[in-house]
Protein backbone atom coordinates (compact mmCIF):
# COMPACT_ATOMS: atom_id res chain seq x y z
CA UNK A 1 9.43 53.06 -6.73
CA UNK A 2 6.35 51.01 -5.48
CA UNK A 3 5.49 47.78 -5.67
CA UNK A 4 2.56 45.80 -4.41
CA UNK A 5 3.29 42.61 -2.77
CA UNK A 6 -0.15 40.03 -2.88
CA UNK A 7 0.33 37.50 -0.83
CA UNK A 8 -2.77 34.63 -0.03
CA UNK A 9 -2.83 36.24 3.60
CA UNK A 10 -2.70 40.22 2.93
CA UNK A 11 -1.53 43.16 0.64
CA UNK A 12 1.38 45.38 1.49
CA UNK A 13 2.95 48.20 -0.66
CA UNK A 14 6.73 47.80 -0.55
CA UNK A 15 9.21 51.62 -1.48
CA UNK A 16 11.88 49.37 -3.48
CA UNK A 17 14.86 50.63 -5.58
CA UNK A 18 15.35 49.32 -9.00
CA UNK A 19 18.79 47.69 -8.22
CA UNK A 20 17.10 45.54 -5.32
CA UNK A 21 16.80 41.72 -6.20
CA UNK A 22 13.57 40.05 -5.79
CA UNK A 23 15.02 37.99 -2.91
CA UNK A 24 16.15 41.11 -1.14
CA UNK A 25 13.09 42.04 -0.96
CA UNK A 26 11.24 39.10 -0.05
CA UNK A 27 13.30 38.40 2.83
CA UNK A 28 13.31 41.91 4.18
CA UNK A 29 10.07 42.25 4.77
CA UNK A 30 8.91 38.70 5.47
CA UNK A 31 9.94 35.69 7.88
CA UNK A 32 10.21 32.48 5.20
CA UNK A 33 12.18 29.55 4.47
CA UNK A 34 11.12 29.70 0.77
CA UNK A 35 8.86 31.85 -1.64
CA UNK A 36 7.75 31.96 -5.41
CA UNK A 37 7.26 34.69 -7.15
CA UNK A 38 5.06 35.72 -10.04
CA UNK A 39 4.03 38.48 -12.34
CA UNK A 40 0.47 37.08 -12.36
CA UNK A 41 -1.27 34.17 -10.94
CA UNK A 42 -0.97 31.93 -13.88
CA UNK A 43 2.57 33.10 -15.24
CA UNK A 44 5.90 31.03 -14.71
CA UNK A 45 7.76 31.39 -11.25
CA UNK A 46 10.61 33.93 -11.05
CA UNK A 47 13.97 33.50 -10.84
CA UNK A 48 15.01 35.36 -7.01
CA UNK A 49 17.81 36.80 -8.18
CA UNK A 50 16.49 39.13 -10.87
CA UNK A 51 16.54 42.58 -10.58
CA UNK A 52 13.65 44.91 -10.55
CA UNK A 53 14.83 46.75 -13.63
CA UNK A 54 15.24 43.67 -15.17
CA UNK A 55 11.83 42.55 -14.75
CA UNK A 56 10.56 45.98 -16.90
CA UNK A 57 8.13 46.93 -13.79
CA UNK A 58 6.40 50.06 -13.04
CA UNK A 59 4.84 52.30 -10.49
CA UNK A 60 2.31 50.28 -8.48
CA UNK A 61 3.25 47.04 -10.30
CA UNK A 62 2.04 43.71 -8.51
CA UNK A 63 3.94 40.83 -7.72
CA UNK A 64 2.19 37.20 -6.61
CA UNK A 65 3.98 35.74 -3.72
CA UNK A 66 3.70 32.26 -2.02
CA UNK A 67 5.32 32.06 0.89
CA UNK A 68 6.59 29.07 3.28
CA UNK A 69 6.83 30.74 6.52
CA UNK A 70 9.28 29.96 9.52
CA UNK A 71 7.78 27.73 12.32
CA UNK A 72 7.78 29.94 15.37
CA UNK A 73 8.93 27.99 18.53
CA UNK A 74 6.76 28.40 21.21
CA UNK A 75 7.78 28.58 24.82
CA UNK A 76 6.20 26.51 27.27
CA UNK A 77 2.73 27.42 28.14
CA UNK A 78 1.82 28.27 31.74
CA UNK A 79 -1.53 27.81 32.48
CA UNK A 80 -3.57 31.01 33.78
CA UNK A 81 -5.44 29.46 36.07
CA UNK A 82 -2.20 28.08 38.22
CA UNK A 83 -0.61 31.55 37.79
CA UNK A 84 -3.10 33.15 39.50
CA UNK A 85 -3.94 30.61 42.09
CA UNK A 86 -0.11 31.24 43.51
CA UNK A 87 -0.63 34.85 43.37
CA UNK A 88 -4.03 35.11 44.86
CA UNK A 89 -5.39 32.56 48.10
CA UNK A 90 -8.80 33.75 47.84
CA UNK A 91 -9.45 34.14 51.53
CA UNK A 92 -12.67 36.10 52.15
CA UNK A 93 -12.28 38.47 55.04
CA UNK A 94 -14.79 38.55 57.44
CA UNK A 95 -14.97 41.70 60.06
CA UNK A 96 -15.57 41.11 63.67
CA UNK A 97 -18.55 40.17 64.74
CA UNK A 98 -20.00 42.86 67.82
CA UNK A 99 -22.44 39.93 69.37
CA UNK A 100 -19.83 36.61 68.63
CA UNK A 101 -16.73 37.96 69.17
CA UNK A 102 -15.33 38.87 72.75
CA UNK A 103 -11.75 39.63 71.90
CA UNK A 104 -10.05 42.34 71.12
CA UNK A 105 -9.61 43.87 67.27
CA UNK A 106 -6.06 42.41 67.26
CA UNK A 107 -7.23 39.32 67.81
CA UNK A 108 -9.29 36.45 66.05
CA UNK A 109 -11.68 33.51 66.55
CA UNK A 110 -13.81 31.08 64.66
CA UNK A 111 -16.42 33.77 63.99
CA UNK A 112 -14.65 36.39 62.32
CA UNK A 113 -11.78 33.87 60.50
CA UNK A 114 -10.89 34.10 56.95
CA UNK A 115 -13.04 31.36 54.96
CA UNK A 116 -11.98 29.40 52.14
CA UNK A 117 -13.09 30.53 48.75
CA UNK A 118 -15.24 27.62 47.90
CA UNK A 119 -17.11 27.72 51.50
CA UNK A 120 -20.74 26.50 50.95
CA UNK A 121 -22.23 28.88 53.90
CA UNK A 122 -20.84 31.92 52.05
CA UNK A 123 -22.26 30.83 48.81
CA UNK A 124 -25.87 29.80 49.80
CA UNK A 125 -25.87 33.21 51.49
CA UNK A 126 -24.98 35.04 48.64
CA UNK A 127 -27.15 33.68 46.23
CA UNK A 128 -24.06 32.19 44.05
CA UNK A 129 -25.04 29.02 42.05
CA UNK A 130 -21.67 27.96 40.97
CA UNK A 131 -18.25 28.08 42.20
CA UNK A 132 -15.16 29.61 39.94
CA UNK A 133 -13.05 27.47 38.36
CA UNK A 134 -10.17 28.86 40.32
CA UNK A 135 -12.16 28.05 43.47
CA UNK A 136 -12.56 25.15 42.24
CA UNK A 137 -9.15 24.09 41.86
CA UNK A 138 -8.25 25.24 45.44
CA UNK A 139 -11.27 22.70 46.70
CA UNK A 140 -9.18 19.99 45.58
CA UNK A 141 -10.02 17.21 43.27
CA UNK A 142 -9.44 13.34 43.87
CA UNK A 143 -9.05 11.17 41.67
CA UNK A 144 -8.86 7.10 42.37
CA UNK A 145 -6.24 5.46 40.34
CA UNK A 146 -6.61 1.85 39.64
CA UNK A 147 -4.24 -0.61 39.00
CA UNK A 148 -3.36 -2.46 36.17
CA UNK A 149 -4.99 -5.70 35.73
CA UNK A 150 -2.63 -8.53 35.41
CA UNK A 151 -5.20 -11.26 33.89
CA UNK A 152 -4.77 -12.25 30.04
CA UNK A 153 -6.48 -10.42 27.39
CA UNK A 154 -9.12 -13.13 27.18
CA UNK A 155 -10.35 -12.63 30.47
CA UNK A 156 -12.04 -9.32 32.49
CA UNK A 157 -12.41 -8.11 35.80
CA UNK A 158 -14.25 -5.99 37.58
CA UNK A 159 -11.69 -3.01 36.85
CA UNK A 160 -11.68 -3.87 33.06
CA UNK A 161 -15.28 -4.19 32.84
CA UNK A 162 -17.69 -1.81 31.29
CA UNK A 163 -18.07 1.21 33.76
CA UNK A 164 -21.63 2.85 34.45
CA UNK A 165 -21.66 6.50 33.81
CA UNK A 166 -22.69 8.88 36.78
CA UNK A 167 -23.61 12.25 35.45
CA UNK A 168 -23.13 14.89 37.81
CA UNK A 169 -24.08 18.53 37.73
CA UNK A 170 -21.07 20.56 37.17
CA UNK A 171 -20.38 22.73 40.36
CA UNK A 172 -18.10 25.30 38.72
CA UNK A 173 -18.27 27.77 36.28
CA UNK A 174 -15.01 28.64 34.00
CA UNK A 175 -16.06 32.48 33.02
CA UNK A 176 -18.48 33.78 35.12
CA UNK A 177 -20.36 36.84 34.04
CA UNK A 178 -20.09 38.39 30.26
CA UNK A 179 -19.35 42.07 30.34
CA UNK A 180 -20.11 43.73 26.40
CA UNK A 181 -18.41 47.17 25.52
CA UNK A 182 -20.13 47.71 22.65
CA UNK A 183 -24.10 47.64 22.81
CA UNK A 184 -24.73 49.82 19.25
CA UNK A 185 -23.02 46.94 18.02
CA UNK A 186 -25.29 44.26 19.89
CA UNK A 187 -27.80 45.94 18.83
CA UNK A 188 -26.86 46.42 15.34
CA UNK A 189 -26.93 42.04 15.27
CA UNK A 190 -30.62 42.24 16.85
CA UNK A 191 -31.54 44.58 13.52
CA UNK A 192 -30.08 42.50 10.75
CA UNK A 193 -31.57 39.48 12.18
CA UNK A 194 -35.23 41.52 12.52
CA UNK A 195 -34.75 42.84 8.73
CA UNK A 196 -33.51 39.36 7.18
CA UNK A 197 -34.97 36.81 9.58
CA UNK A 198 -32.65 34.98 8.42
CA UNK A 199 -30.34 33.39 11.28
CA UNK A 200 -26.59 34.43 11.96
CA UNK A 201 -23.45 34.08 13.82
CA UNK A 202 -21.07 36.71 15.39
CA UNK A 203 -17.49 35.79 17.33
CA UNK A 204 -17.42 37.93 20.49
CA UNK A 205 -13.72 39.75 20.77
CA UNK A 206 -11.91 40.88 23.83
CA UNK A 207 -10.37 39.74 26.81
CA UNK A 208 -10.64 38.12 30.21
CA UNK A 209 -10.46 39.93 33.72
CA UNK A 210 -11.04 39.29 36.79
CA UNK A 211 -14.81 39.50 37.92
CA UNK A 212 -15.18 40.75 41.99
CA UNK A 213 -17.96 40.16 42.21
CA UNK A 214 -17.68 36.62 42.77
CA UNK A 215 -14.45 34.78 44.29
CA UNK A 216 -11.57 34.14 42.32
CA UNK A 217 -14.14 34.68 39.59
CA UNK A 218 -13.63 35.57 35.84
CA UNK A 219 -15.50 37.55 33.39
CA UNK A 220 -15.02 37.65 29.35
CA UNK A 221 -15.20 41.54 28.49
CA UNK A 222 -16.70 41.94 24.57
CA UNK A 223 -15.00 44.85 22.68
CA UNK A 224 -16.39 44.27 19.22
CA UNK A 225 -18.11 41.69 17.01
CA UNK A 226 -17.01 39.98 14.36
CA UNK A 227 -18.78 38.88 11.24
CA UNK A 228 -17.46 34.96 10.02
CA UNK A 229 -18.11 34.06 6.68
CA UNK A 230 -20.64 32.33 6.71
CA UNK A 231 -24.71 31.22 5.11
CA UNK A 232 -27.46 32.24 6.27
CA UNK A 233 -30.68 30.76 6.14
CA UNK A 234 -34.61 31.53 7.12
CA UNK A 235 -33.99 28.26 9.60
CA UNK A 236 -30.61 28.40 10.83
CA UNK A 237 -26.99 29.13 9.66
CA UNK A 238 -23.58 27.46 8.46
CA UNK A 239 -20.40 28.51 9.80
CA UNK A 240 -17.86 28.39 7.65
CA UNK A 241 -14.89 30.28 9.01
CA UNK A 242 -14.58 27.94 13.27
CA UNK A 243 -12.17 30.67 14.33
CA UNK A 244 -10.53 34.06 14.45
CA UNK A 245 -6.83 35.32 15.50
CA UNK A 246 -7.20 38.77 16.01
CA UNK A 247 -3.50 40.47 15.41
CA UNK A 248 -4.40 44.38 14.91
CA UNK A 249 -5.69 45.20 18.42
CA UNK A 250 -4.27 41.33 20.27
CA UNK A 251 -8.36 40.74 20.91
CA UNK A 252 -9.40 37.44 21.95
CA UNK A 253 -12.33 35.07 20.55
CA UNK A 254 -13.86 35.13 23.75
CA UNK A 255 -16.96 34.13 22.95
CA UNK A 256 -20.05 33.42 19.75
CA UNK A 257 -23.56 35.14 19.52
CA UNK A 258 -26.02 33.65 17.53
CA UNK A 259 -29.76 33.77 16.74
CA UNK A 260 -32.27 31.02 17.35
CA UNK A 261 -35.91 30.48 17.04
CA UNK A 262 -38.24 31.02 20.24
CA UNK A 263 -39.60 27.13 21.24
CA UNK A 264 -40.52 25.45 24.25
CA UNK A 265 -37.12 23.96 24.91
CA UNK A 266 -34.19 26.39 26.24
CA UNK A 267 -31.48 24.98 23.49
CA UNK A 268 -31.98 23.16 20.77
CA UNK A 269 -29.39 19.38 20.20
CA UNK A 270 -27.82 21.22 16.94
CA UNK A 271 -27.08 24.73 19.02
CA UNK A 272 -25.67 22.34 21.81
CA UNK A 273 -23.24 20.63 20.14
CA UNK A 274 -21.98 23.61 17.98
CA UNK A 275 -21.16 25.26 21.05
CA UNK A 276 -19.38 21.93 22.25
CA UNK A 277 -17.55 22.05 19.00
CA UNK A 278 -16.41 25.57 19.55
CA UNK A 279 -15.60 25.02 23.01
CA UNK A 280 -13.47 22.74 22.37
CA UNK A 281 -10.74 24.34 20.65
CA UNK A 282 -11.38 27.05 23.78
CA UNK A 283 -12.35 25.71 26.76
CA UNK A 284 -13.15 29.92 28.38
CA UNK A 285 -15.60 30.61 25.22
CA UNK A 286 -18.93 31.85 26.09
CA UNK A 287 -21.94 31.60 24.19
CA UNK A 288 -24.84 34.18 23.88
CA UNK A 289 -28.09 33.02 22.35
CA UNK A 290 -30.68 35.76 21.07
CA UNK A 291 -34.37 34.54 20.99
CA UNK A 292 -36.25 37.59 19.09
CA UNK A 293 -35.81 40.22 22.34
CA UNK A 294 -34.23 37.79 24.89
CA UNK A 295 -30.62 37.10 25.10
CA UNK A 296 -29.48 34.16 26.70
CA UNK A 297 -25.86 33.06 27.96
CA UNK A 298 -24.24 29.54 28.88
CA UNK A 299 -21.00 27.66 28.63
CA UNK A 300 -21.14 23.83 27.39
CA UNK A 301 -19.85 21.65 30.85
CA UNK A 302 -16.80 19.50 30.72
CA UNK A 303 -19.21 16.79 30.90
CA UNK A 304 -20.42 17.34 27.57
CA UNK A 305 -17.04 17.36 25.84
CA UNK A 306 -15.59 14.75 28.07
CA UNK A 307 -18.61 12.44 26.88
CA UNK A 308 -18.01 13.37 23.14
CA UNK A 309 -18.58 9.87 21.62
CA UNK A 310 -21.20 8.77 24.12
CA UNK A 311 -23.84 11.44 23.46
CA UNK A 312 -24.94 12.43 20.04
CA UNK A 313 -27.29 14.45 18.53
CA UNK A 314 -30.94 13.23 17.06
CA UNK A 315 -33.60 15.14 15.52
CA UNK A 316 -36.23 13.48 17.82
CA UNK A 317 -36.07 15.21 21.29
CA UNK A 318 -37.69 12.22 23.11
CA UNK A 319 -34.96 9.36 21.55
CA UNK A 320 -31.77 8.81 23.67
CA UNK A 321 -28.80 7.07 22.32
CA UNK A 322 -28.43 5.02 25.69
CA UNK A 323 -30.94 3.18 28.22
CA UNK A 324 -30.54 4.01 31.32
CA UNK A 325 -32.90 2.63 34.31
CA UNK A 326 -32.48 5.65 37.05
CA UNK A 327 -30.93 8.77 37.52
CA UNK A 328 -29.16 9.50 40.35
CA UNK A 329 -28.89 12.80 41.45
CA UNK A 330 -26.56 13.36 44.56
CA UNK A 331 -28.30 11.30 47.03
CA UNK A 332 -31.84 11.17 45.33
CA UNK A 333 -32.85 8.43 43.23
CA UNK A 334 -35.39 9.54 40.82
CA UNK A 335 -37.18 7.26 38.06
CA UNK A 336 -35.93 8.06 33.93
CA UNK A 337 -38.39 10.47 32.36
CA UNK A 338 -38.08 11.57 29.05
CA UNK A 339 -35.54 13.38 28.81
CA UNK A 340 -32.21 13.58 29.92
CA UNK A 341 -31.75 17.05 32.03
CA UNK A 342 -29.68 19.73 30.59
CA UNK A 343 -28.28 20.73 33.50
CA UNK A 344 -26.03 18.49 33.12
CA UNK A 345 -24.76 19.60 29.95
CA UNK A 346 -24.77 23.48 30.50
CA UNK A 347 -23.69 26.42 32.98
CA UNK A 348 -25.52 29.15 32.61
CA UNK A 349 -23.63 32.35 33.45
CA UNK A 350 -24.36 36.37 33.59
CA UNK A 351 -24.31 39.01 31.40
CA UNK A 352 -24.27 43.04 31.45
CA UNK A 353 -23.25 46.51 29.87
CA UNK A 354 -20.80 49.07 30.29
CA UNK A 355 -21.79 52.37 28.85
CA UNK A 356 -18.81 54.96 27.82
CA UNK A 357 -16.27 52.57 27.37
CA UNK A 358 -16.49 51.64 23.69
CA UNK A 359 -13.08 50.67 22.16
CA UNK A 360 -14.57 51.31 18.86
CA UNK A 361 -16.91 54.48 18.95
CA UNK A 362 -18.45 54.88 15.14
CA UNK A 363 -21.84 54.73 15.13
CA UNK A 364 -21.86 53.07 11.49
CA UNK A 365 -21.46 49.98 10.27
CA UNK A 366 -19.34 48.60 7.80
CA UNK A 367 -19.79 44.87 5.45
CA UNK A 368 -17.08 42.60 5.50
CA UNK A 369 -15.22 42.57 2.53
CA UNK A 370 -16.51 45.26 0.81
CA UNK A 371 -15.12 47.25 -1.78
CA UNK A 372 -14.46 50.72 -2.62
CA UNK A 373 -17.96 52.54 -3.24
CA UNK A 374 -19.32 51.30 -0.15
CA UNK A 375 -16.05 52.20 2.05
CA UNK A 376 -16.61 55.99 -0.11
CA UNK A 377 -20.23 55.82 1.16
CA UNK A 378 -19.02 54.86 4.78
CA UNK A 379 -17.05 58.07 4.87
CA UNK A 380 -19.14 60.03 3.02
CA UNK A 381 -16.19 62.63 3.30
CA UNK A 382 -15.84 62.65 6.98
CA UNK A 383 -12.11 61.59 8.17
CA UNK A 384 -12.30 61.65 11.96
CA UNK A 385 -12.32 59.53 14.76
CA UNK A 386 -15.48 58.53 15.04
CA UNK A 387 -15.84 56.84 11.25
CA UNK A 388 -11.81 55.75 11.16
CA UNK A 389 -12.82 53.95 15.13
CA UNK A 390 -14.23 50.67 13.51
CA UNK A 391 -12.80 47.33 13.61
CA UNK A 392 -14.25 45.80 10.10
CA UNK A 393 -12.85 48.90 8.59
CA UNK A 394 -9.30 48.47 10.55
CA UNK A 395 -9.20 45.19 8.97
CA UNK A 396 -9.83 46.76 5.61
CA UNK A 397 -7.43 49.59 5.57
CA UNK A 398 -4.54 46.92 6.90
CA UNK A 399 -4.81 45.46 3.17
CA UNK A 400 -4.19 48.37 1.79
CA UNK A 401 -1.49 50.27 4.34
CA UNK A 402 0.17 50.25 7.50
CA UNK A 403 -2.63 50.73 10.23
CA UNK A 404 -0.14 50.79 13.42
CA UNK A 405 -0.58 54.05 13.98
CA UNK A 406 -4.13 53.83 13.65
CA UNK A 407 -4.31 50.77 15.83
CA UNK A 408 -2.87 52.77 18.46
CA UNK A 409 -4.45 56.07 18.01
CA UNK A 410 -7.96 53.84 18.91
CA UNK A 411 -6.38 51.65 21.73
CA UNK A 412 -5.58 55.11 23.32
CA UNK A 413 -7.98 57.63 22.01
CA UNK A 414 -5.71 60.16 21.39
CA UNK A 415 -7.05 62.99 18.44
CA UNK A 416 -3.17 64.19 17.79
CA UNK A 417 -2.56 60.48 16.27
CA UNK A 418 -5.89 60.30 14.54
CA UNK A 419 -4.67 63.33 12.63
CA UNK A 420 -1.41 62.26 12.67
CA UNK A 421 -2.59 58.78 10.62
CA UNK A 422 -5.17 60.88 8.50
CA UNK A 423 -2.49 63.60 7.34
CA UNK A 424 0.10 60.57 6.16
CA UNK A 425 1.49 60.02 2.80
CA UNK A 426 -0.89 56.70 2.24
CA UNK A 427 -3.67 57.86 3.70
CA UNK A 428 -3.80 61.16 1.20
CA UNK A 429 -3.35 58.42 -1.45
CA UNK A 430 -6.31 56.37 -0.53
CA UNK A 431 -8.80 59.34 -0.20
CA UNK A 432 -7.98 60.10 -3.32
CA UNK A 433 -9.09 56.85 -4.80
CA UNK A 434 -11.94 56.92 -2.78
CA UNK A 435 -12.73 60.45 -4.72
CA UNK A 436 -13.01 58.32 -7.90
CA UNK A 437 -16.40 56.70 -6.72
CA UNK A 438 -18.14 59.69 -5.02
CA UNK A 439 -21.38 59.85 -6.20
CA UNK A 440 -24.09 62.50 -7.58
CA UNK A 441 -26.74 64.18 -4.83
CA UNK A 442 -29.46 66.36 -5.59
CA UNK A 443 -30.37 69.21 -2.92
CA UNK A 444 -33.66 69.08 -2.06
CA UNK A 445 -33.56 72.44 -0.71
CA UNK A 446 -32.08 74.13 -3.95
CA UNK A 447 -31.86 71.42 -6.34
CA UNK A 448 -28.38 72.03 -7.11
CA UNK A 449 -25.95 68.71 -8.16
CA UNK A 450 -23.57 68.37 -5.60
CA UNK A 451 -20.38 66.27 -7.53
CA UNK A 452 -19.05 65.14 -3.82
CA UNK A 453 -19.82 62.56 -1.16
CA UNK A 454 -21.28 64.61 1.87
CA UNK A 455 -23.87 65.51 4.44
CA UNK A 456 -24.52 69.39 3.25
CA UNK A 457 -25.05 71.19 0.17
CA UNK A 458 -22.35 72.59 -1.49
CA UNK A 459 -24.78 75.68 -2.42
CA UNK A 460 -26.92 76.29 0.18
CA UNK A 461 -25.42 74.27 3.07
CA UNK A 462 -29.01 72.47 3.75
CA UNK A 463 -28.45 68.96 5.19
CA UNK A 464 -28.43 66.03 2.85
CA UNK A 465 -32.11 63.82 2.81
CA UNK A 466 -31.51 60.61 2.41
């Protein structure tokens, strides 16, 4: 028989046999150190070693299940950045130069030498603002250490007095351009925000690569968006949901989209220190602002999060938290104006498409969270790969069934496991719930009352008008 397991994370449906004890089953198909079962969610806990047939349950019964899950052990994290800094030196080639070099082709000098990855000639000539953060990292960093002070606590030095802070501009970038896979559903974002006017936030899934085009450099590559819950408001937003573990398709959060209002100033305090917030638990995570047609893209600097409890927000863009006489910038002294630059507090980076290479190809759209009729209307009896090829419904169907298969057929586009997943057992079983909310149509062509979801009559084969 079948039961359905409800658990606060999911919904599975579990093939049992009536002799099976409730802990049998518990601990075959979940990882726990404890768990408490219940008929419903207000009825007394079970005892684990009852029997199904005991508990008088039948076909498509549910069972309420708290779990206490295992504590995976980790092993030690290695960071990226390191790994690929022994694998890759970064030297840019240089071919021999016909009027500088005098030597043969098996031979080198000073003009045709490798050069290090973070050389400034190469750079200015290129038209590159920032380094990588990989290039970075091969640079070098010092750092001055200072003794201890030996004094008593009732007396200060110069190393234990109040430092001055020196803001400097950052001179690395940690992603470096923003690749997006899926334009019809960027632009999907830019509708809903021109219909509502009502602002909104998206997480950005994917991955990182390596970006060429810059070197040692890094891009963030969006394969689909990804609705938070959230509020949404004619004058801005609140997030309710900070982040999102992706573990159908192993995306990354690799970056946030959100609207803002078109003003005078770039980026707003509140939009600045919601990205710091963000950035914080992920120090790659980009950030894409839309401004009606324009979309924008930065990262918040190290600066910023380093300086957490020294900077804060105001509502008044002309009121600073600290005084400060001068600001120094490299070698230039230049007199305090109103405000303090943002350059010091963002990176901007790049952005582009990549046509053809959607991981998710339906055209359509799907709410999250919805429920039946509007999945039915999503369909509206087509089962193929372009309306099963849709993340938000992915997420649906994995509440419902085992969506490995499915997971896969879209990861590789192959058509033999599309209808391999669409001729299963419980996939047959949930389009025939799904028949239970089709809905009435009248032809306009013949006027005849077609009693199923689709796009042509039943009668005359004319094309549905919506």
């Amino acid at each position: 028989m079948i039961l359905r397991i409800i658990t606060p994370e999911e919904r599975k449906r579990i093939e049992v046999n009536k002799s099976d004890t409730l802990t049998k089953i518990i601990t075959t198909h979940y990882k726990c150190k404890s768990f408490t079962v219940r008929l419903t969610e207000e009825s007394e806990e079970l005892d684990g070693n009852l029997r199904i047939e005991q508990l008088n349950l039948k076909e498509n019964s549910f069972l309420f299940v708290d779990l206490v899950l295992e504590e995976e052990i980790k092993p030690l994290e290695v960071k990226e950045e390191e790994e690929r800094l022994k694998v890759k030196d970064g030297k840019l080639i240089r071919k021999q130069d016909k009027m500088l070099c005098n030597h043969p082709s098996n031979e080198m000098c000073i003009n045709c030498a490798p050069l290090d990855v973070y050389d400034k000639t190469y750079h200015l000539k290129n038209k590159i603002k920032y380094l990588s953060y990989a290039a970075y990292l091969k640079k070098g960093i010092k750092e001055e250490v200072h003794l201890q002070c030996k004094h008593s606590n009732n007396e200060k030095c110069a190393n234990c007095m109040n430092k001055t802070h020196f803001l400097q501009v950052q001179q690395y970038r940690r992603i470096d351009h923003v690749e997006i896979h899926c334009k019809n559903e960027l632009e999907h974002f830019f509708m809903l925000f021109a219909q509502t006017k009502k602002h909104r936030i998206a997480f950005l899934l994917g991955e990182y690569t390596d970006y060429d085009f810059i070197p040692l450099g890094r891009k963030a590559v969006v394969k689909t968006l990804y609705y938070p819950e959230q509020k949404n408001f004619p004058d801005g937003f609140i997030l309710l949901e900070k982040e999102k573990k992706d573990t159908l398709f192993n995306l990354q959060m690799v970056g946030v989209i959100f609207t803002a209002p078109k003003t005078e100033f770039f980026i707003n305090n509140l939009q600045l220190f919601l990205i710091k917030e963000l950035q914080s638990k992920n120090e790659n995570l980009v950030s894409l602002i839309l401004k009606e047609d324009e979309l924008e893209e930065c990262m918040a600097s190290d600066l910023l999060i380093k300086l957490e409890d020294r900077i804060k927000c105001c509502e008044n863009p002309r009121m600073f938290r600290s005084y400060v006489d001068f600001q120094y910038r490299e070698n230039d002294i230049v007199k305090r104006g109103k405000f303090v630059p943002v350059e010091y507090f963002l990176v901007r980076l790049t952005h582009g498409y990549k046509e053809n290479d959607e991981m998710f190809v339906s055209p359509f759209f799907l709410e999250r969270n919805c429920g039946m009729k509007k999945i039915n209307k999503y369909f509206n009896n087509k089962f193929n790969q372009q309306t099963l090829s849709n993340y938000e419904l992915v997420s649906r169907l994995s509440k419902e069934m085992d969506v490995s298969l499915l997971c896969k057929a879209i990861i590789q586009k192959d058509d033999q496991l599309f209808d391999q997943f669409i001729k299963s057992k419980q996939f047959s079983e949930f389009i025939k719930k799904l028949s239970e909310f089709d809905e009435e149509w009248q032809c306009n062509t013949c006027t005849f009352m077609n009693n199923r979801m689709g796009e042509f009559c039943e009668m005359c084969n004319s094309k549905r008008v919506y």
